[in-house]
Protein backbone atom coordinates (compact mmCIF):
# COMPACT_ATOMS: atom_id res chain seq x y z
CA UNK A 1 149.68 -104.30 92.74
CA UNK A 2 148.59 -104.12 89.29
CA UNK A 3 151.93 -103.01 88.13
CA UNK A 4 152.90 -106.09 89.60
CA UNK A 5 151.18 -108.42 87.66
CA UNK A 6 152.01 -106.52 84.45
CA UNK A 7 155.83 -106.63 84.87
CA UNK A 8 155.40 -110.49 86.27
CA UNK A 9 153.52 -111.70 82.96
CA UNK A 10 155.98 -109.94 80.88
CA UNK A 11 158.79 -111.77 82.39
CA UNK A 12 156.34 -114.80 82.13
CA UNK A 13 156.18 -114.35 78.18
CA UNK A 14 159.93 -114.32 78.02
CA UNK A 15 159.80 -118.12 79.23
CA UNK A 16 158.36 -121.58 78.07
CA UNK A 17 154.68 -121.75 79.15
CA UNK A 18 151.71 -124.34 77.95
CA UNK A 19 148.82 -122.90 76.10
CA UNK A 20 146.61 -122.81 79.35
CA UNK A 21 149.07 -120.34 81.44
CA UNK A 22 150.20 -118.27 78.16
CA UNK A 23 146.42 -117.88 77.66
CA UNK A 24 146.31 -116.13 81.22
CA UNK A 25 150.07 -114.31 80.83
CA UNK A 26 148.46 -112.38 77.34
CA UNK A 27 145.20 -111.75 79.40
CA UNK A 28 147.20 -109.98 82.25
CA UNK A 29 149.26 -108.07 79.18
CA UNK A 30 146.68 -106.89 77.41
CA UNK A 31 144.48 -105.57 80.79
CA UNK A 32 147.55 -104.17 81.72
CA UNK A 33 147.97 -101.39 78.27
CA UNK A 34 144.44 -100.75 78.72
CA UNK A 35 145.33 -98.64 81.46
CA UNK A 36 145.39 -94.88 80.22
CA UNK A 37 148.01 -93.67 83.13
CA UNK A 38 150.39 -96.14 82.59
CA UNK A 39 149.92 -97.01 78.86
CA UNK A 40 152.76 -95.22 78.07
CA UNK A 41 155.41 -96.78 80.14
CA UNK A 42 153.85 -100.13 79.45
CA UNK A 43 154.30 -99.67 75.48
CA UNK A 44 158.04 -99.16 76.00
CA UNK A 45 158.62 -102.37 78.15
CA UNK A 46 156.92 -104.12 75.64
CA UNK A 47 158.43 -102.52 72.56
CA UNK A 48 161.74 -104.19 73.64
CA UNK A 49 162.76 -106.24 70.30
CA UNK A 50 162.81 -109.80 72.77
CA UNK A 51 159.58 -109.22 74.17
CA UNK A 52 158.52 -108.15 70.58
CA UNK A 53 159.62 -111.43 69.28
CA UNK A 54 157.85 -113.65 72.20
CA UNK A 55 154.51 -112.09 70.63
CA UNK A 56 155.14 -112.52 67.66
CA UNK A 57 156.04 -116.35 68.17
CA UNK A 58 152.25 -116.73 69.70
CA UNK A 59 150.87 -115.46 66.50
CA UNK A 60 152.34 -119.09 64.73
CA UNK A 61 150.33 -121.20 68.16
CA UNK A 62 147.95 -123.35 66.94
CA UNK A 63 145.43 -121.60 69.07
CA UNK A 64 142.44 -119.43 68.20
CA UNK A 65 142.15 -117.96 71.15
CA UNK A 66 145.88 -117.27 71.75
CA UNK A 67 145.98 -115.79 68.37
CA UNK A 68 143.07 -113.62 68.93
CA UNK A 69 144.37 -112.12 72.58
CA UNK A 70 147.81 -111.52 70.84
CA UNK A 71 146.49 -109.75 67.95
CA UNK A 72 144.68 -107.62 70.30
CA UNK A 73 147.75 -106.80 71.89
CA UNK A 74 149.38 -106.23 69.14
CA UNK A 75 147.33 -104.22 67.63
CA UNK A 76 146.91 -101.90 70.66
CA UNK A 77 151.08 -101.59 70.72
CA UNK A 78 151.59 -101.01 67.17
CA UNK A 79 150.05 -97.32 67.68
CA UNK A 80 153.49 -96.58 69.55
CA UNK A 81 155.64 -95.56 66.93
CA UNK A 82 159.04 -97.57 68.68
CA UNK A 83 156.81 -100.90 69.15
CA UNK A 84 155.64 -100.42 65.83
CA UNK A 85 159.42 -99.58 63.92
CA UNK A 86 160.79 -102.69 65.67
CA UNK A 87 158.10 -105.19 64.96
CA UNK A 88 158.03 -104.25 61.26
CA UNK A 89 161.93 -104.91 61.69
CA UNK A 90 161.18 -107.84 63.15
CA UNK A 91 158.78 -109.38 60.41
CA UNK A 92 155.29 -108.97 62.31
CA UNK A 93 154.10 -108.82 58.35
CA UNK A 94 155.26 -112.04 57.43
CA UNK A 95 153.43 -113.63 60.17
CA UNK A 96 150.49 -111.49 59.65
CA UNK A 97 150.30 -112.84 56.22
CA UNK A 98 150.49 -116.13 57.52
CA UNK A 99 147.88 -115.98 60.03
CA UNK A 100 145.36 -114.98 57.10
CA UNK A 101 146.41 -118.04 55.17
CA UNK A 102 145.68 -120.35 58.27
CA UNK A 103 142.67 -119.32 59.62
CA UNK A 104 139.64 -118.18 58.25
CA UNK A 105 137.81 -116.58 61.56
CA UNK A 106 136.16 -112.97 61.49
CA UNK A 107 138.05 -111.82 64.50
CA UNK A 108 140.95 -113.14 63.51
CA UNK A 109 140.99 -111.32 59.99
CA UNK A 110 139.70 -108.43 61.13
CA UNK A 111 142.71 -107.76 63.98
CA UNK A 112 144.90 -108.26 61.31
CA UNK A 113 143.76 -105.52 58.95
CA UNK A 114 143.84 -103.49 62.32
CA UNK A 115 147.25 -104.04 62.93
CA UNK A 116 148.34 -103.20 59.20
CA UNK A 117 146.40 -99.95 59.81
CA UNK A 118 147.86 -98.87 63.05
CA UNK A 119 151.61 -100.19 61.57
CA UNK A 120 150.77 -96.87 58.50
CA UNK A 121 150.71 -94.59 61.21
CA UNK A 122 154.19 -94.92 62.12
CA UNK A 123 155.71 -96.92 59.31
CA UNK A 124 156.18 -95.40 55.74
CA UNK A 125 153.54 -97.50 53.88
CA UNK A 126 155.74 -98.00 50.62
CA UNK A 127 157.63 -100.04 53.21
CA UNK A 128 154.66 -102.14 54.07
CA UNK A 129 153.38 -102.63 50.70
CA UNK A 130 157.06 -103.54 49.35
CA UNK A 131 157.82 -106.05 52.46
CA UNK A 132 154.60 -108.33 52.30
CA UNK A 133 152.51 -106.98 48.68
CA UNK A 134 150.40 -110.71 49.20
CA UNK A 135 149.60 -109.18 52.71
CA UNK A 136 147.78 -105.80 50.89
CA UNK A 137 146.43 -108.50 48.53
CA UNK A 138 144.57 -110.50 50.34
CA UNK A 139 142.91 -107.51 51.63
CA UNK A 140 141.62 -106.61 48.62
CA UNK A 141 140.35 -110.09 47.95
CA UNK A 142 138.71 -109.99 51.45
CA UNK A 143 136.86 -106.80 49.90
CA UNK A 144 135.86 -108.80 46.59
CA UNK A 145 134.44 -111.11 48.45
CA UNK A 146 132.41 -109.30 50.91
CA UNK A 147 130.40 -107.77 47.47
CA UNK A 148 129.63 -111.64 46.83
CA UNK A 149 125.54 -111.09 47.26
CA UNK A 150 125.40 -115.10 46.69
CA UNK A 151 127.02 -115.75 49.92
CA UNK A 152 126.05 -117.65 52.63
CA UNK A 153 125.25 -115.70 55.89
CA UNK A 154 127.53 -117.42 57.51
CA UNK A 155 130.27 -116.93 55.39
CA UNK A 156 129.37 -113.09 55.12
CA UNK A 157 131.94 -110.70 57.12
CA UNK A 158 130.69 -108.55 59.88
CA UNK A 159 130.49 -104.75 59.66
CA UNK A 160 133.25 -104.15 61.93
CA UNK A 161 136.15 -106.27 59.56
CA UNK A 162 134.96 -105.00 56.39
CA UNK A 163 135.25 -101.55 57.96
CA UNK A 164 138.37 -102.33 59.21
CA UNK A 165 139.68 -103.32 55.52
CA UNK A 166 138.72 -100.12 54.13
CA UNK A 167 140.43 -98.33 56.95
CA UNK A 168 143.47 -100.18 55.87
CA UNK A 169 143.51 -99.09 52.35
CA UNK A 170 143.11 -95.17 53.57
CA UNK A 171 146.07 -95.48 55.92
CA UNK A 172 148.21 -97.36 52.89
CA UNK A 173 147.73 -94.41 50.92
CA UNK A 174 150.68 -91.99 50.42
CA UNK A 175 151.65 -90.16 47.40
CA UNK A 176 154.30 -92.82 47.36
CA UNK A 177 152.32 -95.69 46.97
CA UNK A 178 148.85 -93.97 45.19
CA UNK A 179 150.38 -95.79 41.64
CA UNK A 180 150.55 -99.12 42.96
CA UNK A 181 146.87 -98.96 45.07
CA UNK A 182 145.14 -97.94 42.18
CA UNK A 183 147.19 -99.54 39.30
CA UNK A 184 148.59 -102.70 40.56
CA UNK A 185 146.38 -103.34 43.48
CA UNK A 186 143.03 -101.91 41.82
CA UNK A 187 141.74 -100.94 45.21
CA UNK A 188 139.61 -98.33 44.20
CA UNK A 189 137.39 -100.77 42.12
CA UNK A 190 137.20 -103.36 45.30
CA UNK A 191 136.17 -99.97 47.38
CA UNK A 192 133.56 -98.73 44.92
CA UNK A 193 131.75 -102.21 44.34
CA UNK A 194 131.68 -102.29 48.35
CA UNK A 195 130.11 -98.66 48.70
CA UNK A 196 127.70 -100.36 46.02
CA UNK A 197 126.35 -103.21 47.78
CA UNK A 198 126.58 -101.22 51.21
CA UNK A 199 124.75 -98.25 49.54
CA UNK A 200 121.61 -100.50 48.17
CA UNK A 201 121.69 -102.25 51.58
CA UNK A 202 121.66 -99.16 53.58
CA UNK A 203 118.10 -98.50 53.83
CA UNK A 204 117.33 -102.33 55.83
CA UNK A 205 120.71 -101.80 57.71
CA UNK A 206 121.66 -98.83 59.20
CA UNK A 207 124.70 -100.42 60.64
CA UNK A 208 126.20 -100.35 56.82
CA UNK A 209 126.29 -96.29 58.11
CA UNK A 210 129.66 -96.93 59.85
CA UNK A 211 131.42 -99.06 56.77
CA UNK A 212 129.98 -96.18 54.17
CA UNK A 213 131.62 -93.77 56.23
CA UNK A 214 135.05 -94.85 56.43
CA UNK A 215 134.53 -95.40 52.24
CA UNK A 216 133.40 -91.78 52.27
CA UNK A 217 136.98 -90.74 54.01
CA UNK A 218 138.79 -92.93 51.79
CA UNK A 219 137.44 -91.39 48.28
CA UNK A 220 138.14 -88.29 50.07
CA UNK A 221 141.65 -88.92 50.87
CA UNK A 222 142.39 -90.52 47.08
CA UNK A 223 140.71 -87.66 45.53
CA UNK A 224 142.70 -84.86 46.94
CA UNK A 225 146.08 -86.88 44.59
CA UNK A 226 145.79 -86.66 40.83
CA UNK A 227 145.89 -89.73 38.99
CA UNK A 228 144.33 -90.81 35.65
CA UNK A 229 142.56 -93.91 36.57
CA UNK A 230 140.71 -92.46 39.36
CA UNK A 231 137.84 -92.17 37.88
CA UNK A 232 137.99 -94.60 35.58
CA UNK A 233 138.35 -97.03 38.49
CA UNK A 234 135.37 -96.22 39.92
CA UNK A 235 132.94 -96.21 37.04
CA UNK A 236 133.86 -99.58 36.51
CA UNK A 237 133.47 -101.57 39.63
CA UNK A 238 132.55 -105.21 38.97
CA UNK A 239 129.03 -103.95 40.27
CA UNK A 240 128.63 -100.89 38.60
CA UNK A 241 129.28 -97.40 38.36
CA UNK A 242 130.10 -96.29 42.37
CA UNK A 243 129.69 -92.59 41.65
CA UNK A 244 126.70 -92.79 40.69
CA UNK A 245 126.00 -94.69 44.32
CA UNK A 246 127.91 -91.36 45.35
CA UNK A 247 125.36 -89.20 44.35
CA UNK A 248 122.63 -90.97 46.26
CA UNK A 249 124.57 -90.44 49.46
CA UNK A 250 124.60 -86.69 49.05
CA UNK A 251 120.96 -86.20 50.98
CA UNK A 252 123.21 -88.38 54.19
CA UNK A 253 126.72 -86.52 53.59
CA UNK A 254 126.20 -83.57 51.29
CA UNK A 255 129.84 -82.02 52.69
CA UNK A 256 131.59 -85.16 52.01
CA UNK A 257 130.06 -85.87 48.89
CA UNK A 258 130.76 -82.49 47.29
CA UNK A 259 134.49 -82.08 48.42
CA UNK A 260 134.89 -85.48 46.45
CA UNK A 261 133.21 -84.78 43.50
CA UNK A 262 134.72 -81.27 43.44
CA UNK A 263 138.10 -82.53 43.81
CA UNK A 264 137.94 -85.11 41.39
CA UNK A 265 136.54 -82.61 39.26
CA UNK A 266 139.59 -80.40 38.72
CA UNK A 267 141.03 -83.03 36.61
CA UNK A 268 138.57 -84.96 35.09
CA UNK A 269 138.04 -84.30 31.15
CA UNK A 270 135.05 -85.46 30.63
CA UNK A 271 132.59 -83.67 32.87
CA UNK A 272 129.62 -86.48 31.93
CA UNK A 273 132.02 -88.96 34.08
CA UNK A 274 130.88 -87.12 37.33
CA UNK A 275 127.23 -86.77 38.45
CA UNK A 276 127.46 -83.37 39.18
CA UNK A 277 123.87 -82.76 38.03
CA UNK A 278 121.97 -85.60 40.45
CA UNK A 279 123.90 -83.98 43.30
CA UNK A 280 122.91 -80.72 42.40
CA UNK A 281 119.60 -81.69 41.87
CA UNK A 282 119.34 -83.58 45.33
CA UNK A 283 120.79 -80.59 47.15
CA UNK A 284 118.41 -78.40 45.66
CA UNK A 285 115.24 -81.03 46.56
CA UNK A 286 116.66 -80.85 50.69
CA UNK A 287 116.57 -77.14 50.63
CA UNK A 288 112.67 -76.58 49.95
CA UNK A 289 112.03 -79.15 52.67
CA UNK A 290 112.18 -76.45 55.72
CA UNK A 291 112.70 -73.57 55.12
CA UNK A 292 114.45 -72.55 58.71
CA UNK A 293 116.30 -75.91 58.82
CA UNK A 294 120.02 -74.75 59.98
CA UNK A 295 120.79 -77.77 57.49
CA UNK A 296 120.07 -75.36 54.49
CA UNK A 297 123.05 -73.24 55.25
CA UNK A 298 124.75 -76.77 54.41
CA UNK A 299 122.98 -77.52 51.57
CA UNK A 300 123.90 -73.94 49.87
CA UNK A 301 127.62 -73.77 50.71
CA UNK A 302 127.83 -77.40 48.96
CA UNK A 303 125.88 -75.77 46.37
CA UNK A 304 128.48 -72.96 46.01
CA UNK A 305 131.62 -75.19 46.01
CA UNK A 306 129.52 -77.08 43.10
CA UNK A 307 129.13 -74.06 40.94
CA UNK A 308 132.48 -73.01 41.84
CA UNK A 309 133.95 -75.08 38.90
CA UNK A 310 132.76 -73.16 35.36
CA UNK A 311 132.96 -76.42 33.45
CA UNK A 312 130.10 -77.50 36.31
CA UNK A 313 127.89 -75.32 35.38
CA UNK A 314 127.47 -76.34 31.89
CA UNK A 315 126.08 -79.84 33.09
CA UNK A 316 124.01 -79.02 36.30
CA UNK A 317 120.53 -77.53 35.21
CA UNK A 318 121.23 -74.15 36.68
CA UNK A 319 118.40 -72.79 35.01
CA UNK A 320 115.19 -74.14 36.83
CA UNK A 321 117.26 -73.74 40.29
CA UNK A 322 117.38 -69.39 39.46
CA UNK A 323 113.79 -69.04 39.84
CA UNK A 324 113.75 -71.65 42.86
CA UNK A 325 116.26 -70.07 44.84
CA UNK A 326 114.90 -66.57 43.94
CA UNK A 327 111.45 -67.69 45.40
CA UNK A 328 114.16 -68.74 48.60
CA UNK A 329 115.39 -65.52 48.68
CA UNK A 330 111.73 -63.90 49.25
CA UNK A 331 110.88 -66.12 51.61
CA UNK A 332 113.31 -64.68 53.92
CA UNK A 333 111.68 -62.14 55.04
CA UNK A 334 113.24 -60.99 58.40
CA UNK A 335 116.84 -60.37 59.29
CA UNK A 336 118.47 -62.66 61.49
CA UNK A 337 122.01 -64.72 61.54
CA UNK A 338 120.46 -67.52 59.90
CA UNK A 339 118.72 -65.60 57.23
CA UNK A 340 121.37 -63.13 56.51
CA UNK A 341 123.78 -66.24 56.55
CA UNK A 342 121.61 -68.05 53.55
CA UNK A 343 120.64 -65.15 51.64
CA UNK A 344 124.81 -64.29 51.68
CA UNK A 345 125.22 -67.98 49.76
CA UNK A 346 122.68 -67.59 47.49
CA UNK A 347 123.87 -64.46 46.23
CA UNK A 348 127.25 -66.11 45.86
CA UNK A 349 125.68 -68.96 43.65
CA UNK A 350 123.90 -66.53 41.85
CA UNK A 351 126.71 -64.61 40.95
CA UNK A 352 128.68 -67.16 39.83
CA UNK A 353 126.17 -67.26 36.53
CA UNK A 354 127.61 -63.39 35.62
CA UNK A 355 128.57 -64.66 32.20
CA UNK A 356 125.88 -66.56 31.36
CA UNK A 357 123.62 -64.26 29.57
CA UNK A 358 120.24 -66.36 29.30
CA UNK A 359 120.96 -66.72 33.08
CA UNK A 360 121.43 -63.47 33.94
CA UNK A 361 118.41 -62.53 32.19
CA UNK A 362 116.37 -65.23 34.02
CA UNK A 363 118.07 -63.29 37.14
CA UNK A 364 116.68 -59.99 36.16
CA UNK A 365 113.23 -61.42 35.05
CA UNK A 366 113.06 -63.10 38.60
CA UNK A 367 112.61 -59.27 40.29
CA UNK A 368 116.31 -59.99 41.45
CA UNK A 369 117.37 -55.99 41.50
CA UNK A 370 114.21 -55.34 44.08
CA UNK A 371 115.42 -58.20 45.93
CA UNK A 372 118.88 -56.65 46.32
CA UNK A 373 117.31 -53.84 47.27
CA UNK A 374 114.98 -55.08 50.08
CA UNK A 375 118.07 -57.17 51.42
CA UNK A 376 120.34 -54.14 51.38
CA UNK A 377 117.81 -52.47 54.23
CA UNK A 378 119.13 -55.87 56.42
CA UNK A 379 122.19 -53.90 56.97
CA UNK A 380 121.54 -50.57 57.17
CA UNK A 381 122.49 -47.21 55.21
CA UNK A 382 126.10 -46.77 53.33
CA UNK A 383 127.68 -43.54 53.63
CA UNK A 384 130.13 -44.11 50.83
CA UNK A 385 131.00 -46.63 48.02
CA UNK A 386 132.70 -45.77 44.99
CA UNK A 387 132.68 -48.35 42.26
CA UNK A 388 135.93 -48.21 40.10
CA UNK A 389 136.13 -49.22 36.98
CA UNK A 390 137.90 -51.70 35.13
CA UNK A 391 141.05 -49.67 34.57
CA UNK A 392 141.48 -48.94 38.52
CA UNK A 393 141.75 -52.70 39.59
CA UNK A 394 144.55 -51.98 41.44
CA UNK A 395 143.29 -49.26 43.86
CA UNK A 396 141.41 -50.88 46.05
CA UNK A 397 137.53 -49.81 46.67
CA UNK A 398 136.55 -48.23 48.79
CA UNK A 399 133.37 -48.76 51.08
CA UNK A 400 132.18 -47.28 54.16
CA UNK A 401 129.21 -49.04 56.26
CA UNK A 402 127.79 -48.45 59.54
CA UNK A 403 127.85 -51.56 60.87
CA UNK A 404 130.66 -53.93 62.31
CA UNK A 405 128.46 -57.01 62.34
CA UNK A 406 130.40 -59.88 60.28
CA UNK A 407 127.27 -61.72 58.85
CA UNK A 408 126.20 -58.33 57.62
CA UNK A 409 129.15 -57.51 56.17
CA UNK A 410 129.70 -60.31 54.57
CA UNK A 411 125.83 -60.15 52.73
CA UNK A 412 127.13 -55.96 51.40
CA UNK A 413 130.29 -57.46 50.15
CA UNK A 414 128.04 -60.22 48.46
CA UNK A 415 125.70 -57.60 47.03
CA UNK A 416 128.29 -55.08 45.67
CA UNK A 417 130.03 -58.13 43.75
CA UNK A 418 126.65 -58.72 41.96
CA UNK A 419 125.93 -55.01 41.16
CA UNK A 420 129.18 -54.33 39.97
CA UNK A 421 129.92 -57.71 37.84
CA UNK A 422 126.47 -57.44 36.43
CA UNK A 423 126.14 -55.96 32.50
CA UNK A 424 126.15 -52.28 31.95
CA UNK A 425 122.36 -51.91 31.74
CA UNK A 426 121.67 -54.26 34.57
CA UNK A 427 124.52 -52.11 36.71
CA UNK A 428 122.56 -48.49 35.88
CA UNK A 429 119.16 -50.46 36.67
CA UNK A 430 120.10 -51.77 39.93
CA UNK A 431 122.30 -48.53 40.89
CA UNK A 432 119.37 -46.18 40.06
CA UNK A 433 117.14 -48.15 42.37
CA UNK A 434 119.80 -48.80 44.92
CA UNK A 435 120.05 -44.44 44.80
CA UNK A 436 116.51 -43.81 45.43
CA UNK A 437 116.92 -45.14 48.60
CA UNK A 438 120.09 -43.45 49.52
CA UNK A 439 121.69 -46.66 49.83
CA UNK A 440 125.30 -45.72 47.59
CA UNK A 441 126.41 -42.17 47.06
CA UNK A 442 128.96 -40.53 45.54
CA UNK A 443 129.02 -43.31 42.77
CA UNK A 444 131.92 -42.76 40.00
């Protein structure tokens, strides 16, 4: 019966109808794709280029509610990939455009930036940007203005559109178009002053949670594609500098926060651009706040993939952290999954310092070597390791453990790297120790 009335208002849209009874046709229409088993079948019928074009015409009604139950429909369609081809064919962007410069209506805007989103999906968004560039513009004047603090609350845009703009400018984003967003378009500075005023708001709003997000997968998206003015961009947002807003969100999203900085950190050339130290810094705070909180083993992988980049470890103040997560290291005093798990990461920071001389020292100085030792008795005795040196890099080493556990694995493999990367002295220090209690034999 349902089917019914879906096929019967279709074939109702196809004909000459007043306002009231094309009202109740796009009602029927869009309760009838809302139905997961027959979606499917229901996007084809409706992805015919005639009943494409009957929607469309609604969109230029003089009729807020007949524009907003059309661009609902609309939107929902334009995730199939043959509704959305043949609309774009058909000029939905034109009259997209249009419908932004008539009406001025939250719901209204915001179902248009959906539909531009859902259109990227299936349509190459060069295509899109090159077919109706005012389109992508007003978006990013929608964005300017939503920073306005000024405002009137009635003119301010609700969480869900400005969300929905953002999501827009991730979806236009190919390595196609990544020139003309950031150049041309200057999205990047529209995004960043958002995250600004969405950032300082966030502790009277949670709701600004869902909007900060979506900016967070943007960044991410635009950060993994190299491009000069990046950076630039987003140090100079009309309301600031957004990374250093970044770095305040690392406490809420330390994962997404690092993989940003860290990619944008490959290219930058002037490490002072990034705040790699406050996120450090703020990673480093979390960690000392439980000591069994499963969110540590979080914190320290972050901190690894920070430290992973040398020129990073110049600017982050590595140097009161040694002693800190030394002291971390003690405190683990019984082997489990989780303890294993955090010592393994803190050895791996730690060895990433094996150049740094002053650091190393601070290492040794810390009681590091007996630590190495007591966290070697986690996993149990070694029947064989042979340490080659430098010369033999290309025969592989060979070690022999008793165990098959992964996590303790892992923390040997973690331990050897230190012993053997550490400086001659340090090596015959540790080894000596490491010997008395039959730990390695046969060393070479």
């Amino acid at each position: 019966m349902e089917n019914d009335y879906f096929t019967t208002a279709v074939q109702s849209l196809r004909k000459p109808q007043d306002k009231k009874k094309l009202l109740q046709v796009l009602i029927h229409i869009r309760k009838g794709i809302d139905d997961t088993a027959t979606k499917s079948q229901r996007y084809f019928v409706l992805s015919e280029s005639s009943t494409i074009k009957n929607l469309i015409g609604c969109l230029q009604l003089e009729n807020n509610t007949i524009l907003d139950v059309t661009l609902s429909i609309l939107g929902n369609c334009c995730i199939d990939p043959n509704f959305a081809r043949n609309a774009v064919k058909l000029n939905i962007l034109h009259y997209l455009d249009r419908s932004l410069d008539k009406y001025n209506k939250d719901s209204i805007i915001g179902r248009v930036f959906r539909i531009v989103g859902n259109l990227c999906e299936n349509v190459c968004s060069a295509t899109i940007i090159n077919k109706e560039p005012l389109l992508i513009n007003k978006i990013i004047e929608f964005l300017k203005k939503a920073c306005n603090d000024n405002a009137d609350a009635a003119q301010q845009p609700s969480v869900a559109t400005v969300l929905m703009a953002v999501r827009t400018i991730r979806k236009l984003l190919k390595r196609s178009t990544l020139q003309n967003l950031i150049v041309h378009h200057e999205v990047l500075q529209a995004v960043g002053a958002v995250m600004i005023k969405y950032v300082e708001q966030l502790e009277v709003n949670i709701n600004n949670q869902n909007v900060i997000e979506e900016i967070l997968r943007l960044l991410h998206a635009y950060s993994r594609y190299w491009h000069p003015n990046i950076i630039h961009s987003l140090k100079n947002t009309e309301k600031g500098d957004a990374l250093l807003y970044l770095a305040k969100l690392t406490t809420l999203y330390p994962t997404r926060v690092t993989k940003i900085i860290v990619n944008l950190g490959r290219y930058c050339s002037l490490k002072s651009d990034l705040p790699v130290s406050d996120i450090w810094q703020r990673l480093m705070e979390k960690i000392h706040v439980d000591i069994n909180d499963r969110a540590n083993i979080e914190y320290l992988s972050n901190m690894c993939k920070l430290i992973e980049n040398p020129s990073n470890r110049t600017s982050m103040e590595i140097g009161d952290s040694i002693s800190q997560l030394i002291a971390l290291l003690k405190n683990f005093s019984t082997c489990t999954d989780f303890s294993m798990e955090c010592t393994a990461l803190i050895f791996s920071i730690l060895n990433k310092t094996q150049y740094h001389d002053a650091l190393v020292a601070k290492q040794i100085h810390s009681d590091i070597i007996n630590i190495l030792v007591e966290k070697l008795e986690w996993v149990g005795a070694s029947s064989t390791l042979a340490i080659l040196p430098n010369h033999m890099k290309r025969k592989r080493k060979r070690r022999c453990f008793e165990t098959d556990d992964p996590k303790k694995l892992k923390l040997i493999w973690v331990i050897s790297v230190i012993i053997i990367q550490k400086p001659y002295s340090q090596v015959v220090l540790g080894l000596r120790l490491l010997q008395q209690r039959h730990f390695f034999s046969n060393v070479k």
